[in-house]
PDB file of N, CA and C in Angstrom:
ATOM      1  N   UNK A   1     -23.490-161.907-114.581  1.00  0.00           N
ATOM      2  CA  UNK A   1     -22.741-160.740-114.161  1.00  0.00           C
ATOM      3  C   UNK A   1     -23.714-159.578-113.970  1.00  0.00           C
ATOM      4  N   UNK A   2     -23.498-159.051-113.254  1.00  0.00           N
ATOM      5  CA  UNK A   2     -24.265-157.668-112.687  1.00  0.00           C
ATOM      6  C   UNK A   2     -23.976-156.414-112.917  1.00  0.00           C
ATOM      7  N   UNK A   3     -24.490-155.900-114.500  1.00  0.00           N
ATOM      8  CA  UNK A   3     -24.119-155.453-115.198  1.00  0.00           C
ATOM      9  C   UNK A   3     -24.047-153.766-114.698  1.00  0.00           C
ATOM     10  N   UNK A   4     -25.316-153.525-113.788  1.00  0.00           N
ATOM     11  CA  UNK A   4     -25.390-152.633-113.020  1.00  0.00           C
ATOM     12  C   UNK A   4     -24.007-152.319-112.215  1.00  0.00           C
ATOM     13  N   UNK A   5     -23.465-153.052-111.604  1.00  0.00           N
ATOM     14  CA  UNK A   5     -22.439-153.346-110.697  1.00  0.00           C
ATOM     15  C   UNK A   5     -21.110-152.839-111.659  1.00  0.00           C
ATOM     16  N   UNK A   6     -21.108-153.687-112.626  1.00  0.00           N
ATOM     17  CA  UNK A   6     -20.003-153.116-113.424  1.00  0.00           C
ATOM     18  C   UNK A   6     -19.925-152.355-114.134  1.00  0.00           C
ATOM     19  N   UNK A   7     -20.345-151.019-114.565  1.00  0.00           N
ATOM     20  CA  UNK A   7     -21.208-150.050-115.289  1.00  0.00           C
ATOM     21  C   UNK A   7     -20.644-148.807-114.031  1.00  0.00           C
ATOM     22  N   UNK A   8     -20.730-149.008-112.466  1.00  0.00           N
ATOM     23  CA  UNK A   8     -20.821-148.137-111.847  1.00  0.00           C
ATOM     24  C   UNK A   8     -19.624-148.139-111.517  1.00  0.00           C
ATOM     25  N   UNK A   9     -19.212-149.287-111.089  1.00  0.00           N
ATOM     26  CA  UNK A   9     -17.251-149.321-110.782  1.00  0.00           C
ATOM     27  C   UNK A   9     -17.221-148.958-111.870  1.00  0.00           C
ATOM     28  N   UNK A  10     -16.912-149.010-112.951  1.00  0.00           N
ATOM     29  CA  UNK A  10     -16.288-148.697-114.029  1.00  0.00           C
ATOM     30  C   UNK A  10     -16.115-146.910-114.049  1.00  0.00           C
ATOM     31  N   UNK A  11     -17.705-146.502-114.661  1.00  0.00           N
ATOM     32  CA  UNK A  11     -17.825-145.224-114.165  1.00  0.00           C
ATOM     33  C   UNK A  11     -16.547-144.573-112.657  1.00  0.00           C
ATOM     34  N   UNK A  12     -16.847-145.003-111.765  1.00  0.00           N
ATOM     35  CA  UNK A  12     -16.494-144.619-110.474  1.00  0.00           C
ATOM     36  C   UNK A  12     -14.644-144.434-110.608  1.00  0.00           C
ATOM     37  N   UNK A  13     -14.220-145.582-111.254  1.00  0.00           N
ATOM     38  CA  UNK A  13     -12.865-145.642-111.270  1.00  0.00           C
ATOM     39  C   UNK A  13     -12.344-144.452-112.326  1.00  0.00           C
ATOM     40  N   UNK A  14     -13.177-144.807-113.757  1.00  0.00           N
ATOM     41  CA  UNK A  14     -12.154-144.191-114.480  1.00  0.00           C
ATOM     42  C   UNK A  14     -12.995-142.635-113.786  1.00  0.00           C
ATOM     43  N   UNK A  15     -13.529-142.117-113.665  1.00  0.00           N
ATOM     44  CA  UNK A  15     -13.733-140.969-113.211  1.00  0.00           C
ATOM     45  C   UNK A  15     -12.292-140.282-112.091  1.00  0.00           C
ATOM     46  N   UNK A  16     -12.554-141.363-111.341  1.00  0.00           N
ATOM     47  CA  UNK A  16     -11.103-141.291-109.840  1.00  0.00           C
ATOM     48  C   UNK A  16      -9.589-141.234-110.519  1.00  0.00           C
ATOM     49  N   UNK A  17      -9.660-142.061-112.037  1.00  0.00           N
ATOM     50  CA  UNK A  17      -8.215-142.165-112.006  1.00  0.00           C
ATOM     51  C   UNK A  17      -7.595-140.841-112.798  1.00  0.00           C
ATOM     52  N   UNK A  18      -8.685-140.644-113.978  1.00  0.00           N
ATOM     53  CA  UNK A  18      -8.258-139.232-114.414  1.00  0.00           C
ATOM     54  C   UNK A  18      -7.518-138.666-113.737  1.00  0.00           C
ATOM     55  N   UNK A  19      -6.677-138.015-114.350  1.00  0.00           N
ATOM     56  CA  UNK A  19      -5.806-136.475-113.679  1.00  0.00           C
ATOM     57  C   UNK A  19      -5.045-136.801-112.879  1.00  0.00           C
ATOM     58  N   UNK A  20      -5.071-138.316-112.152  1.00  0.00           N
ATOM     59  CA  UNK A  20      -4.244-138.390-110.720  1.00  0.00           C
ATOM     60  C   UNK A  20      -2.938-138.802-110.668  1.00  0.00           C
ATOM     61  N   UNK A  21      -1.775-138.875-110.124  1.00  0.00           N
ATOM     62  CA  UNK A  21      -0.841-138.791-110.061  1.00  0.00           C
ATOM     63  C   UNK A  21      -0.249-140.078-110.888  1.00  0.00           C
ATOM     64  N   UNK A  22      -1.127-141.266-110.877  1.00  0.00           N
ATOM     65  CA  UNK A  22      -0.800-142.464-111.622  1.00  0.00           C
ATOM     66  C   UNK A  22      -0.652-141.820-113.214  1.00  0.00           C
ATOM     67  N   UNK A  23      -1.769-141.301-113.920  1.00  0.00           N
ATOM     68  CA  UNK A  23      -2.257-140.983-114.755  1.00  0.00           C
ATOM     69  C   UNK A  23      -1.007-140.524-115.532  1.00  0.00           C
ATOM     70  N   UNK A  24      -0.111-138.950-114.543  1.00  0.00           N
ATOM     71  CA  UNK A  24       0.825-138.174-114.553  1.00  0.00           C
ATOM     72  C   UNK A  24       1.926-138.675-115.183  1.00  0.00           C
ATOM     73  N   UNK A  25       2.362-139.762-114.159  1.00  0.00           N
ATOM     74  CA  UNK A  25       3.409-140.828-114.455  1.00  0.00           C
ATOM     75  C   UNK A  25       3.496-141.107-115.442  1.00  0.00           C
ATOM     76  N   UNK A  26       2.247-141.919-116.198  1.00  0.00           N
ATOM     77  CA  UNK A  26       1.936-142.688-117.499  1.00  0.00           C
ATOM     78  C   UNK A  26       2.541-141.592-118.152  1.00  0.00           C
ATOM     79  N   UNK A  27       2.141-140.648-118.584  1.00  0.00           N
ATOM     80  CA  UNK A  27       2.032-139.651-119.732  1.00  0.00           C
ATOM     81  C   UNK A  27       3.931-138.997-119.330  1.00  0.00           C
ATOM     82  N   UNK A  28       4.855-139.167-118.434  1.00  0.00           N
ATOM     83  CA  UNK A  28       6.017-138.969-118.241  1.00  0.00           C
ATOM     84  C   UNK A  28       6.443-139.941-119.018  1.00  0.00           C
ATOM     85  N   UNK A  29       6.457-141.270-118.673  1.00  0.00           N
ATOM     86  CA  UNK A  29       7.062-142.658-118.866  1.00  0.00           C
ATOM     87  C   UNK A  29       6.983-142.341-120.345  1.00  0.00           C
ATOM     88  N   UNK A  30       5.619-142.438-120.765  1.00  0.00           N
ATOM     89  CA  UNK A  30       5.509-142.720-122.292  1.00  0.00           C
ATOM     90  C   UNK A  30       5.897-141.645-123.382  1.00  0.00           C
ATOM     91  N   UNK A  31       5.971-140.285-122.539  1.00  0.00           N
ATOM     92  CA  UNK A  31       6.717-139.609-123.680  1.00  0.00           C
ATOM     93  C   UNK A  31       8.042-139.549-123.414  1.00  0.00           C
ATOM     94  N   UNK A  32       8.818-139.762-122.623  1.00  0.00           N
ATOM     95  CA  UNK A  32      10.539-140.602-122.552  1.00  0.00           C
ATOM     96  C   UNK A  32      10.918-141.426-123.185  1.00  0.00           C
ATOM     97  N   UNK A  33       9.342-142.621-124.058  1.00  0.00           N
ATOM     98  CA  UNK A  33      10.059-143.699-124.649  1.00  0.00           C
ATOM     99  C   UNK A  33       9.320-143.824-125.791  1.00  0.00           C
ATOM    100  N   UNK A  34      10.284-144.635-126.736  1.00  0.00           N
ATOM    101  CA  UNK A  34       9.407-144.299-128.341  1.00  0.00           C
ATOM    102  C   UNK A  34       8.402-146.078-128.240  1.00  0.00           C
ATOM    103  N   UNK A  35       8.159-146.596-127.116  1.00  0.00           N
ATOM    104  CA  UNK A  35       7.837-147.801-126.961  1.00  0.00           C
ATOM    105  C   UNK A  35       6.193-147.642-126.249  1.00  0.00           C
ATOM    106  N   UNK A  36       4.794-146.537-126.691  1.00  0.00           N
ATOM    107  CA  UNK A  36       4.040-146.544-126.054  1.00  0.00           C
ATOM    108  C   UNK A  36       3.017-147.822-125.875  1.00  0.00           C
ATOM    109  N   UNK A  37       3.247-148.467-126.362  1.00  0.00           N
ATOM    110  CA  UNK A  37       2.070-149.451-126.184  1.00  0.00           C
ATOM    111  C   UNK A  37       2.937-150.685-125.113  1.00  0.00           C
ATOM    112  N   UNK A  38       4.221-150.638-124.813  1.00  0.00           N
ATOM    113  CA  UNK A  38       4.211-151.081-123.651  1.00  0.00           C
ATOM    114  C   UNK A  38       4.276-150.558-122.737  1.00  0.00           C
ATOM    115  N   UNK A  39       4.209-149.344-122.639  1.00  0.00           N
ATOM    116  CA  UNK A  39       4.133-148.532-121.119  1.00  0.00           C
ATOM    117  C   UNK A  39       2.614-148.540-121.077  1.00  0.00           C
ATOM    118  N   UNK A  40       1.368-148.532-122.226  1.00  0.00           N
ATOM    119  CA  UNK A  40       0.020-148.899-121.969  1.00  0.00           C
ATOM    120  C   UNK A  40      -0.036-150.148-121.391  1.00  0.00           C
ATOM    121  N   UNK A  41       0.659-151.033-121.684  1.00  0.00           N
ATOM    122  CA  UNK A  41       0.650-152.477-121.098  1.00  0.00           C
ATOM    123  C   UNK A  41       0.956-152.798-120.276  1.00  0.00           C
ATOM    124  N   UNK A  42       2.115-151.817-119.426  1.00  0.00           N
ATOM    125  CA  UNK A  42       2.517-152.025-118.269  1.00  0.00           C
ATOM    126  C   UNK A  42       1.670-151.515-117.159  1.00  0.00           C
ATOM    127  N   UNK A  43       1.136-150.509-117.752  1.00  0.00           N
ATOM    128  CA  UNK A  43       0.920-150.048-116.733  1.00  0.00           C
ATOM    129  C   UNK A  43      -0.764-150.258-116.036  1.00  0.00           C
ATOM    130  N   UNK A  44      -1.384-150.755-117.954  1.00  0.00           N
ATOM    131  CA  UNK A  44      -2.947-151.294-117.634  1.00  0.00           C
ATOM    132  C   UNK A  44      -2.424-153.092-116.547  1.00  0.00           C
ATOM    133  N   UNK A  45      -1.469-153.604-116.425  1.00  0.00           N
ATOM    134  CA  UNK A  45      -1.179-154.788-115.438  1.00  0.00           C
ATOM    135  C   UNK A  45      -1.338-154.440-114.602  1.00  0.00           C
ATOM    136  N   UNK A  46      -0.167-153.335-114.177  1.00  0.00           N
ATOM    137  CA  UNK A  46      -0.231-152.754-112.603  1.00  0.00           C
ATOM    138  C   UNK A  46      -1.747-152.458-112.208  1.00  0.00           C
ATOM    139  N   UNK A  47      -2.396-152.115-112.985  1.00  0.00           N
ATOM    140  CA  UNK A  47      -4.176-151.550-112.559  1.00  0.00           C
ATOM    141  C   UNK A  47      -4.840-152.519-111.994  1.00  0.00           C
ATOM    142  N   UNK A  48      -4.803-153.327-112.978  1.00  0.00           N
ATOM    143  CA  UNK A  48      -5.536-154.386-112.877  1.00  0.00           C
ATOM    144  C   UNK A  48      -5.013-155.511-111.455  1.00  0.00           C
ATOM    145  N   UNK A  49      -4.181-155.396-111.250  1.00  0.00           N
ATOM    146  CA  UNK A  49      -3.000-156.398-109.737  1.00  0.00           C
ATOM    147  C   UNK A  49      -3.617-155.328-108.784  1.00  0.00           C
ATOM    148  N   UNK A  50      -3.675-153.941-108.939  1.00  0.00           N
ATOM    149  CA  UNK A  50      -3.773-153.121-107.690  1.00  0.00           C
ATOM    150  C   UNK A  50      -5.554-153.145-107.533  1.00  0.00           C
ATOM    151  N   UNK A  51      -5.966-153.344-108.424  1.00  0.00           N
ATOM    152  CA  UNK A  51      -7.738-153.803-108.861  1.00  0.00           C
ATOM    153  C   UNK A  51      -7.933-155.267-107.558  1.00  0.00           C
ATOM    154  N   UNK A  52      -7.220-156.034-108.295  1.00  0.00           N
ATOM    155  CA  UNK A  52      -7.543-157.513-107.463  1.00  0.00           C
ATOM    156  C   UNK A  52      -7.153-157.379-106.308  1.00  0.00           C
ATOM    157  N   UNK A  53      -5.972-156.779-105.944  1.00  0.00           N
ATOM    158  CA  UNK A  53      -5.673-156.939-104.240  1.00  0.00           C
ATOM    159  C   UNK A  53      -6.464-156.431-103.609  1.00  0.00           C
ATOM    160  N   UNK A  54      -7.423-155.117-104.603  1.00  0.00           N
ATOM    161  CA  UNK A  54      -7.707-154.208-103.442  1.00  0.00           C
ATOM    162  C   UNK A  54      -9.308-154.890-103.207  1.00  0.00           C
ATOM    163  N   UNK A  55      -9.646-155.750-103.992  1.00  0.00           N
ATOM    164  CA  UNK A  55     -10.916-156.814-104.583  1.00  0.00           C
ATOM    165  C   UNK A  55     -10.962-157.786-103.555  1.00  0.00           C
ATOM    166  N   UNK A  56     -10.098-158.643-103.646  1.00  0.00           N
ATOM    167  CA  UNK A  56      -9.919-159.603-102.533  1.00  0.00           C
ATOM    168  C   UNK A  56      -9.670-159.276-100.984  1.00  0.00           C
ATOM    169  N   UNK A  57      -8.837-158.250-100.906  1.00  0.00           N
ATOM    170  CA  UNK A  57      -9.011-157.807 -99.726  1.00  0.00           C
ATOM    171  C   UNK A  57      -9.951-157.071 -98.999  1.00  0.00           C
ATOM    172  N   UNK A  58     -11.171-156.531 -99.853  1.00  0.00           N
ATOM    173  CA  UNK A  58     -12.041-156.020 -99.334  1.00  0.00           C
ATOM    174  C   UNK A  58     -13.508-157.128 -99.446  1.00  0.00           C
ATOM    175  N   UNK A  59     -13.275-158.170-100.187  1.00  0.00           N
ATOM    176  CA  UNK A  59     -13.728-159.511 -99.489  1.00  0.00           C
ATOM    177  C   UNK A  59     -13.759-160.103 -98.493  1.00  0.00           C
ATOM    178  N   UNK A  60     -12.317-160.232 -98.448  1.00  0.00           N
ATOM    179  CA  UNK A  60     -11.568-161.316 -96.969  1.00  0.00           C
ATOM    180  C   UNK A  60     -12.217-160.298 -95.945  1.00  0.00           C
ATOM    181  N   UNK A  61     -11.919-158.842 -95.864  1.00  0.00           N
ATOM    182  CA  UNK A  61     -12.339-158.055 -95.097  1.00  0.00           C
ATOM    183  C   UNK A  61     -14.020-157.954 -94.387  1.00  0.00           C
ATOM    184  N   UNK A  62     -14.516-158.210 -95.427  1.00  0.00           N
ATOM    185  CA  UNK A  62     -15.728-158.067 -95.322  1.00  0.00           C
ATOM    186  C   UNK A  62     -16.916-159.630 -94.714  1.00  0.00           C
ATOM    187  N   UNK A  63     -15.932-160.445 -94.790  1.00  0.00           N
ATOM    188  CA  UNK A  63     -16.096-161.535 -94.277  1.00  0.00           C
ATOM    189  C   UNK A  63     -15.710-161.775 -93.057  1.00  0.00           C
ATOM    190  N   UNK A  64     -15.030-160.709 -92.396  1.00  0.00           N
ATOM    191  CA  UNK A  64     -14.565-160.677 -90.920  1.00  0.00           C
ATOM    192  C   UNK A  64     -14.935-159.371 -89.973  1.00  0.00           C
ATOM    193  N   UNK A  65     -15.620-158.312 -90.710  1.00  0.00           N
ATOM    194  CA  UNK A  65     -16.053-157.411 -90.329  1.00  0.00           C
ATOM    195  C   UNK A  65     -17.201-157.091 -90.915  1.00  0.00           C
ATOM    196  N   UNK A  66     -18.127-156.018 -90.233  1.00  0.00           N
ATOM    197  CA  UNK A  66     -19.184-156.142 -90.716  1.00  0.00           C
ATOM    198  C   UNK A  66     -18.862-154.934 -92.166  1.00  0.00           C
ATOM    199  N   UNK A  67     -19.873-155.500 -92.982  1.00  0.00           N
ATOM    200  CA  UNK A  67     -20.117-153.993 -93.726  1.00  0.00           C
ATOM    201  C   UNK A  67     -19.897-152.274 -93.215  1.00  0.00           C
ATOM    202  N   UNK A  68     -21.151-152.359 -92.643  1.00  0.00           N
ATOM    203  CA  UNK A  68     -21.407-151.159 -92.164  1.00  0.00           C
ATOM    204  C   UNK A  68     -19.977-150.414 -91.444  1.00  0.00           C
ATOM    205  N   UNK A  69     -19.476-151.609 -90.404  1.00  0.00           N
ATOM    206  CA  UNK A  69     -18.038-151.158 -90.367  1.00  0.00           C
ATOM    207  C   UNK A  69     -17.071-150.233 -91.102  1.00  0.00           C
ATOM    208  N   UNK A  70     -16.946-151.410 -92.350  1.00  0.00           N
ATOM    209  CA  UNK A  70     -15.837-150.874 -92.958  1.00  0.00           C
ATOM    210  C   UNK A  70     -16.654-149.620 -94.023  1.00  0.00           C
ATOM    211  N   UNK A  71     -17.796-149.465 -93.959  1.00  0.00           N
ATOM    212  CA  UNK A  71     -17.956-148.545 -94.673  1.00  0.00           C
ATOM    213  C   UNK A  71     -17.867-147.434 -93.787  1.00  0.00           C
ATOM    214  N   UNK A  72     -17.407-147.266 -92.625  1.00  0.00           N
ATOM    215  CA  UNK A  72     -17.520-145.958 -91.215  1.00  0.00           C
ATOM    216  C   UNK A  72     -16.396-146.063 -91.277  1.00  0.00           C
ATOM    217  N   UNK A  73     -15.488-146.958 -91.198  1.00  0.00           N
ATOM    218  CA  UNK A  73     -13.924-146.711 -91.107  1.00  0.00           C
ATOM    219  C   UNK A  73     -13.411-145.860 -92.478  1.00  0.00           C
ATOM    220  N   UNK A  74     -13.959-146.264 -93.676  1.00  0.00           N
ATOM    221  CA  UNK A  74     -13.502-145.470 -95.062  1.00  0.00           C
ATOM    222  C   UNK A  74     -14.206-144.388 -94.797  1.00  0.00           C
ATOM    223  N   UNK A  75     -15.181-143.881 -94.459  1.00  0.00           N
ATOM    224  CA  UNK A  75     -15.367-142.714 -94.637  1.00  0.00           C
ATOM    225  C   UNK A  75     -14.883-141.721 -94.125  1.00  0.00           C
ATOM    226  N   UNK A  76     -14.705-142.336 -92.199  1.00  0.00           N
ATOM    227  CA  UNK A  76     -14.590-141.567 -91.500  1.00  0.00           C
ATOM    228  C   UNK A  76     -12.643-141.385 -92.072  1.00  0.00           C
ATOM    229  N   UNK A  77     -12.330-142.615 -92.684  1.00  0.00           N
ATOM    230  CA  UNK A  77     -10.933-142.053 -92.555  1.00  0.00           C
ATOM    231  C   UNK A  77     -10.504-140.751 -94.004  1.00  0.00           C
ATOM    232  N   UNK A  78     -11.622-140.732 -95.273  1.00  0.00           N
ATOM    233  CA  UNK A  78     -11.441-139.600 -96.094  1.00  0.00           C
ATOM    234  C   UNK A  78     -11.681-138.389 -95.032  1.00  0.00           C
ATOM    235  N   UNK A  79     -12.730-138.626 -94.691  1.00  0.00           N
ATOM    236  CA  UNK A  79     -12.930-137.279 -93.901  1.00  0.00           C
ATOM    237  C   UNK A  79     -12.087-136.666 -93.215  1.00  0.00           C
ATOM    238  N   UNK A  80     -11.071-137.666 -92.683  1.00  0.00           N
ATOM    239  CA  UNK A  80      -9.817-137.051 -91.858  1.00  0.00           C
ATOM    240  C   UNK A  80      -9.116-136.063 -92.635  1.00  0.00           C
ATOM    241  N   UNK A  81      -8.933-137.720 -94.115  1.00  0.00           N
ATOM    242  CA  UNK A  81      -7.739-136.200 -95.003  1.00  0.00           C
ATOM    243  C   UNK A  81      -8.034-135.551 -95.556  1.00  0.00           C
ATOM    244  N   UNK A  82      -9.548-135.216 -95.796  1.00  0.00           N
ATOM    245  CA  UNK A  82     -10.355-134.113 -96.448  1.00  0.00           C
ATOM    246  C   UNK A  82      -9.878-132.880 -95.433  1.00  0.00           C
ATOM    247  N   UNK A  83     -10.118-133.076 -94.191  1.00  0.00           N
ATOM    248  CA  UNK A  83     -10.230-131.910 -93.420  1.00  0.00           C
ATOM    249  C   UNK A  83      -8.478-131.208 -92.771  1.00  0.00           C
ATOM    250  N   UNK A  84      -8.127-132.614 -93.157  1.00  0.00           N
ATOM    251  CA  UNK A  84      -6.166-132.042 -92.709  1.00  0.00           C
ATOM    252  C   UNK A  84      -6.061-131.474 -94.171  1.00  0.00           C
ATOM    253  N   UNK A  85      -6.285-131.688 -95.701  1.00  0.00           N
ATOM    254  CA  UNK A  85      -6.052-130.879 -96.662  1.00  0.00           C
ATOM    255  C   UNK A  85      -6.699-129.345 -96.549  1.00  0.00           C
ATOM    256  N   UNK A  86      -7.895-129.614 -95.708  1.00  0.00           N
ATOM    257  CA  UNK A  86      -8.769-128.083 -95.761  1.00  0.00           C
ATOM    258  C   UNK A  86      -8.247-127.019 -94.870  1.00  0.00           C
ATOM    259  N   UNK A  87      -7.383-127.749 -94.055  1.00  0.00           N
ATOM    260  CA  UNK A  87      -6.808-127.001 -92.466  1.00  0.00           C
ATOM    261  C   UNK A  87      -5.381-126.500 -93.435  1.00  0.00           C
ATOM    262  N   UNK A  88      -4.856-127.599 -93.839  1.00  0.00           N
ATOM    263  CA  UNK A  88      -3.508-127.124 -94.330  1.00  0.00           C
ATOM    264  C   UNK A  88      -3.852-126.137 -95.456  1.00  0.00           C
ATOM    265  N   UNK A  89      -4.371-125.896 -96.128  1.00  0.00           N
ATOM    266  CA  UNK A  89      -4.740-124.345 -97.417  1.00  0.00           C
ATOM    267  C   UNK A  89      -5.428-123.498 -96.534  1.00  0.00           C
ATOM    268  N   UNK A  90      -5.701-123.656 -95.194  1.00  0.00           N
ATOM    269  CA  UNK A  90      -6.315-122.008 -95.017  1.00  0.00           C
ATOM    270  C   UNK A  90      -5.205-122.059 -93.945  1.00  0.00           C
ATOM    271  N   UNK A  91      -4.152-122.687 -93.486  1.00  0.00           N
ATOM    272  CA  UNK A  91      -3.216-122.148 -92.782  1.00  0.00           C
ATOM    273  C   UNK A  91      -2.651-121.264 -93.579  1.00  0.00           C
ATOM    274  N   UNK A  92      -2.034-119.913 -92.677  1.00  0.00           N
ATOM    275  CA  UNK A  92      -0.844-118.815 -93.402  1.00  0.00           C
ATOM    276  C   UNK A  92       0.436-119.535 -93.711  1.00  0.00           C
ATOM    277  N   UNK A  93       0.541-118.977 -95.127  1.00  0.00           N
ATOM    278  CA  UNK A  93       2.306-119.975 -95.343  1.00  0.00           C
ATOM    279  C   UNK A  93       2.938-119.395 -94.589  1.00  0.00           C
ATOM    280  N   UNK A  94       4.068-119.785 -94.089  1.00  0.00           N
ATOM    281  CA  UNK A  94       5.336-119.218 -93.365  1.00  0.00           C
ATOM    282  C   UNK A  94       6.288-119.292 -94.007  1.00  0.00           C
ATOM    283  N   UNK A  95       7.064-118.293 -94.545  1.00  0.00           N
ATOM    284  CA  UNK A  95       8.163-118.027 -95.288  1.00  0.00           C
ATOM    285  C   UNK A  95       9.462-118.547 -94.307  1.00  0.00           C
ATOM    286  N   UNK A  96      10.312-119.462 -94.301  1.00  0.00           N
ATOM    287  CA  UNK A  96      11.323-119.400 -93.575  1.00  0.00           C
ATOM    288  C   UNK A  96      12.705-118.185 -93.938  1.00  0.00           C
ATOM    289  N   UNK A  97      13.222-117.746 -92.882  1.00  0.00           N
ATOM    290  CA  UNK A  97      14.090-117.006 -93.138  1.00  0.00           C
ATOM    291  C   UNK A  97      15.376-117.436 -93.654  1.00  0.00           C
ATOM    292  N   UNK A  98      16.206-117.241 -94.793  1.00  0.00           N
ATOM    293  CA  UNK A  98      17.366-117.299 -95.105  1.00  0.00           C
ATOM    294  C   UNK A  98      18.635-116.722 -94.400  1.00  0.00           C
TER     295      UNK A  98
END
């Protein structure tokens, strides 16, 4: 195993998942129920299923396209919603009228 390899995903993910809307959820779910260690359990499954699909499919993917490809298609496609989030906060809000 390539310890390097897994050291940096690791890093990379839990860094990404902090704070994010998954995260949010968890901490809703589990203080609604006096049952936390299965909403930890449920929800470390779901990670791990959304881990492998997104694993295998960027295998299969990568076996039919080139690398370099799909690394221009991901970027170029953050960059899109980087720059529609940057357009949408310096647009003026518009108050609708009542």
């Amino acid at each position: 195993m390539d310890l390097a390899l897994l050291a940096s995903t690791f890093v990379t993910v839990f860094l990404a998942e902090l704070g994010d809307k998954t995260q949010l959820a968890i901490v809703t779910i589990s203080g609604t129920s006096t049952r936390p260690v299965a909403v930890f359990a449920g929800s470390s499954l779901a990670l791990v299923l959304a881990s492998l699909l997104g694993a295998a499919a960027g295998g299969s993917l990568s076996a039919v396209i080139p690398t370099d490809a799909l690394q221009l298609a991901a970027s170029a496609g953050f960059l899109i919603l980087g720059l529609r989030l940057i357009l949408k906060a310096a647009a003026p809000e518009t108050e609708e009228a009542s």
